[in-house]
Protein backbone atom coordinates (compact mmCIF):
# COMPACT_ATOMS: atom_id res chain seq x y z
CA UNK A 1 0.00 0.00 0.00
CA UNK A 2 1.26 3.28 -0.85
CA UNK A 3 1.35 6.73 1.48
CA UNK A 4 2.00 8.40 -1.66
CA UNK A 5 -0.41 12.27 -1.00
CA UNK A 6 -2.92 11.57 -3.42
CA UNK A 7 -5.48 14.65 -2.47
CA UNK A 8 -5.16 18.56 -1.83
CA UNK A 9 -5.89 19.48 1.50
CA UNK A 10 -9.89 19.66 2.23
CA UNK A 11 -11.52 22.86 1.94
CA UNK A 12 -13.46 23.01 5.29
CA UNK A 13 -16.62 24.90 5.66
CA UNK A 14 -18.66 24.87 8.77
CA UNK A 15 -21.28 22.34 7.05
CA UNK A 16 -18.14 19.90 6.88
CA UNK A 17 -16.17 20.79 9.89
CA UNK A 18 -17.50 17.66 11.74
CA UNK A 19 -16.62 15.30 8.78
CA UNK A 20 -13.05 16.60 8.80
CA UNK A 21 -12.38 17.00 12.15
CA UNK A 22 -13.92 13.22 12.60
CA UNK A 23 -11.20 12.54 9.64
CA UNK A 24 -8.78 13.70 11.65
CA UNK A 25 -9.52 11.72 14.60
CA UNK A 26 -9.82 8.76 11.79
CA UNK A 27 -13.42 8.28 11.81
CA UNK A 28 -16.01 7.91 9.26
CA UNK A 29 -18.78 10.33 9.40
CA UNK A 30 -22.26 9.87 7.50
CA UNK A 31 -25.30 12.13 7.80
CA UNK A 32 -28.56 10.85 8.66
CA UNK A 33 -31.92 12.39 9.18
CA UNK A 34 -33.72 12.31 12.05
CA UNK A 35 -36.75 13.13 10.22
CA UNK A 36 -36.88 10.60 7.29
CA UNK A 37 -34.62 8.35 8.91
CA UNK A 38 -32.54 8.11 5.57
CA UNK A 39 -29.03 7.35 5.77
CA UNK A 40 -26.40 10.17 3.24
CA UNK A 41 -23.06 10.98 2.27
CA UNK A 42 -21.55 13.69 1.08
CA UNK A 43 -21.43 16.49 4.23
CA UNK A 44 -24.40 18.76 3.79
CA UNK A 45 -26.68 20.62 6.25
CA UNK A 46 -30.07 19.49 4.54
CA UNK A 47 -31.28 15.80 3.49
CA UNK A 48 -31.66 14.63 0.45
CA UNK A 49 -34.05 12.72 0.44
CA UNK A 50 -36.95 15.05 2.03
CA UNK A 51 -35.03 18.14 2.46
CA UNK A 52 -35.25 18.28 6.39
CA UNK A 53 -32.81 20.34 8.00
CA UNK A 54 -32.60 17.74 10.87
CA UNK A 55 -29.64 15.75 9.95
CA UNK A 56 -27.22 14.18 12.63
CA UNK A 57 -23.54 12.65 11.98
CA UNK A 58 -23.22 8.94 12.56
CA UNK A 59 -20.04 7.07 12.87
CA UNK A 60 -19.85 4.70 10.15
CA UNK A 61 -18.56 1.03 11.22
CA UNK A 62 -15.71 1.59 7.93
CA UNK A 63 -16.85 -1.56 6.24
CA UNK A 64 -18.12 -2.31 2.63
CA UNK A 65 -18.16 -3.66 -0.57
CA UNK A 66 -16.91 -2.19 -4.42
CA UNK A 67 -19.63 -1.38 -6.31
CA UNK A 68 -17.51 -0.70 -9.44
CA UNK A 69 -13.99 1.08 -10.11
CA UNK A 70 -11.36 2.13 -12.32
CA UNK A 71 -7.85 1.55 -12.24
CA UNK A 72 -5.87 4.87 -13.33
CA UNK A 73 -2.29 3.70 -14.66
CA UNK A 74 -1.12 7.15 -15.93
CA UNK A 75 -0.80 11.15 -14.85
CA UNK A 76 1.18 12.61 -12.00
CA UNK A 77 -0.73 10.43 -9.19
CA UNK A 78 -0.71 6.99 -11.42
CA UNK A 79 -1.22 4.54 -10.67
CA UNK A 80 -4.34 4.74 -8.66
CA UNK A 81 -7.59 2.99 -8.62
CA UNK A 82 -11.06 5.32 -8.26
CA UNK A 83 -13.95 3.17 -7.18
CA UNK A 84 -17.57 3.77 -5.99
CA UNK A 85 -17.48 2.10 -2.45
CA UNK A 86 -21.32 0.96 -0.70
CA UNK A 87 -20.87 1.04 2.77
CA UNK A 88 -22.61 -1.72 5.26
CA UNK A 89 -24.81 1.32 6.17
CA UNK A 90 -26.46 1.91 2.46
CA UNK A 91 -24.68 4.99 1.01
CA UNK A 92 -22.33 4.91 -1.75
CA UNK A 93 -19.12 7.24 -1.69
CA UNK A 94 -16.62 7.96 -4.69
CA UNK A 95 -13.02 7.33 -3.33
CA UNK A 96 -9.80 5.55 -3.97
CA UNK A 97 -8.73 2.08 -2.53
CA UNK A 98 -5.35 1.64 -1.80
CA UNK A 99 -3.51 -1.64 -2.52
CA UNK A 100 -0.49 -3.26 -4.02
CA UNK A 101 -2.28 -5.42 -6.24
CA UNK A 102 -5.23 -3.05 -8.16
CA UNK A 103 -5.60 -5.96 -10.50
CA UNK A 104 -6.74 -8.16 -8.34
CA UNK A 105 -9.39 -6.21 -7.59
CA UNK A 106 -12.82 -7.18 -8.08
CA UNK A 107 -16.52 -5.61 -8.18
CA UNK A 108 -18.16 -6.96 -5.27
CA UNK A 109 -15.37 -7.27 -3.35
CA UNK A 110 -14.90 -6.15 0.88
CA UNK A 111 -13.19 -3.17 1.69
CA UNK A 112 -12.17 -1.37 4.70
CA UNK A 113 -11.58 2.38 6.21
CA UNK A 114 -8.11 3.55 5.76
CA UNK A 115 -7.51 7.18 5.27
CA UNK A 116 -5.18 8.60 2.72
CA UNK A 117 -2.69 11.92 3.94
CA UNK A 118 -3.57 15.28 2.15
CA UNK A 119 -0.91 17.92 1.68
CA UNK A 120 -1.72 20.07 4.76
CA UNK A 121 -5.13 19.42 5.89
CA UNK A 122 -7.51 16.45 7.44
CA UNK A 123 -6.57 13.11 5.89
CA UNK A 124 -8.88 11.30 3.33
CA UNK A 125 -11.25 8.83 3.64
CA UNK A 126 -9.65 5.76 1.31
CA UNK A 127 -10.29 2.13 1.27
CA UNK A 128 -8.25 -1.19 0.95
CA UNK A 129 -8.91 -4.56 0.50
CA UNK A 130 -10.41 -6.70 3.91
């Protein structure tokens, strides 16, 4: 596994300051409304789903499966792989998973929390292979 930087430092706003500063501490945040009940990722102040402004963070247990990626074998960050990750809890995040063997990677396959270092700011969410 590499601990090449692959990400700028985060912008942090104050609708995202919990996600980072849970990054940080190397936890997973996820929103989810207390009014629909509806799990959600990306940090945002209003669901999704019904638009309530009652959303709480949730720690997310850091486990799930590959929906479906890319492996990226040139550029300035190559090689990387880019993969659409469904976590046990239901919501789907775009993010890299780090590992020393990208083609034996597989759709379907378990994945677990790592995080990835940025240049300056709150580490990334990344995973690699359970």
């Amino acid at each position: 596994m590499s601990d090449k930087t692959l990400h700028r430092a985060p912008e942090v706003n104050p609708e995202s300051e919990p996600f980072w500063t849970a990054a940080s501490e190397g936890r997973l945040l996820i929103g989810h409304c207390a009014a629909c009940a509806q799990p959600h990722y990306y940090p945002r102040s209003h669901c999704p789903h019904c638009g309530s402004s009652e959303v709480e963070w949730r720690d997310a247990a850091g486990s799930g499966q590959i929906y479906s990626f890319v492996n990226v074998a040139r550029g300035p960050n190559g090689p990387f792989t880019v993969a659409y990750v469904t976590l046990d809890e239901g919501v789907s995040l775009l993010t890299h998973v780090v590992t020393d063997d990208a083609r034996a990677l597989q759709i379907g396959d378990r994945v677990a929390l790592a995080f990835a270092p940025s240049d300056g700011g709150a580490p990334y969410p990344v995973f690699k292979p359970a």
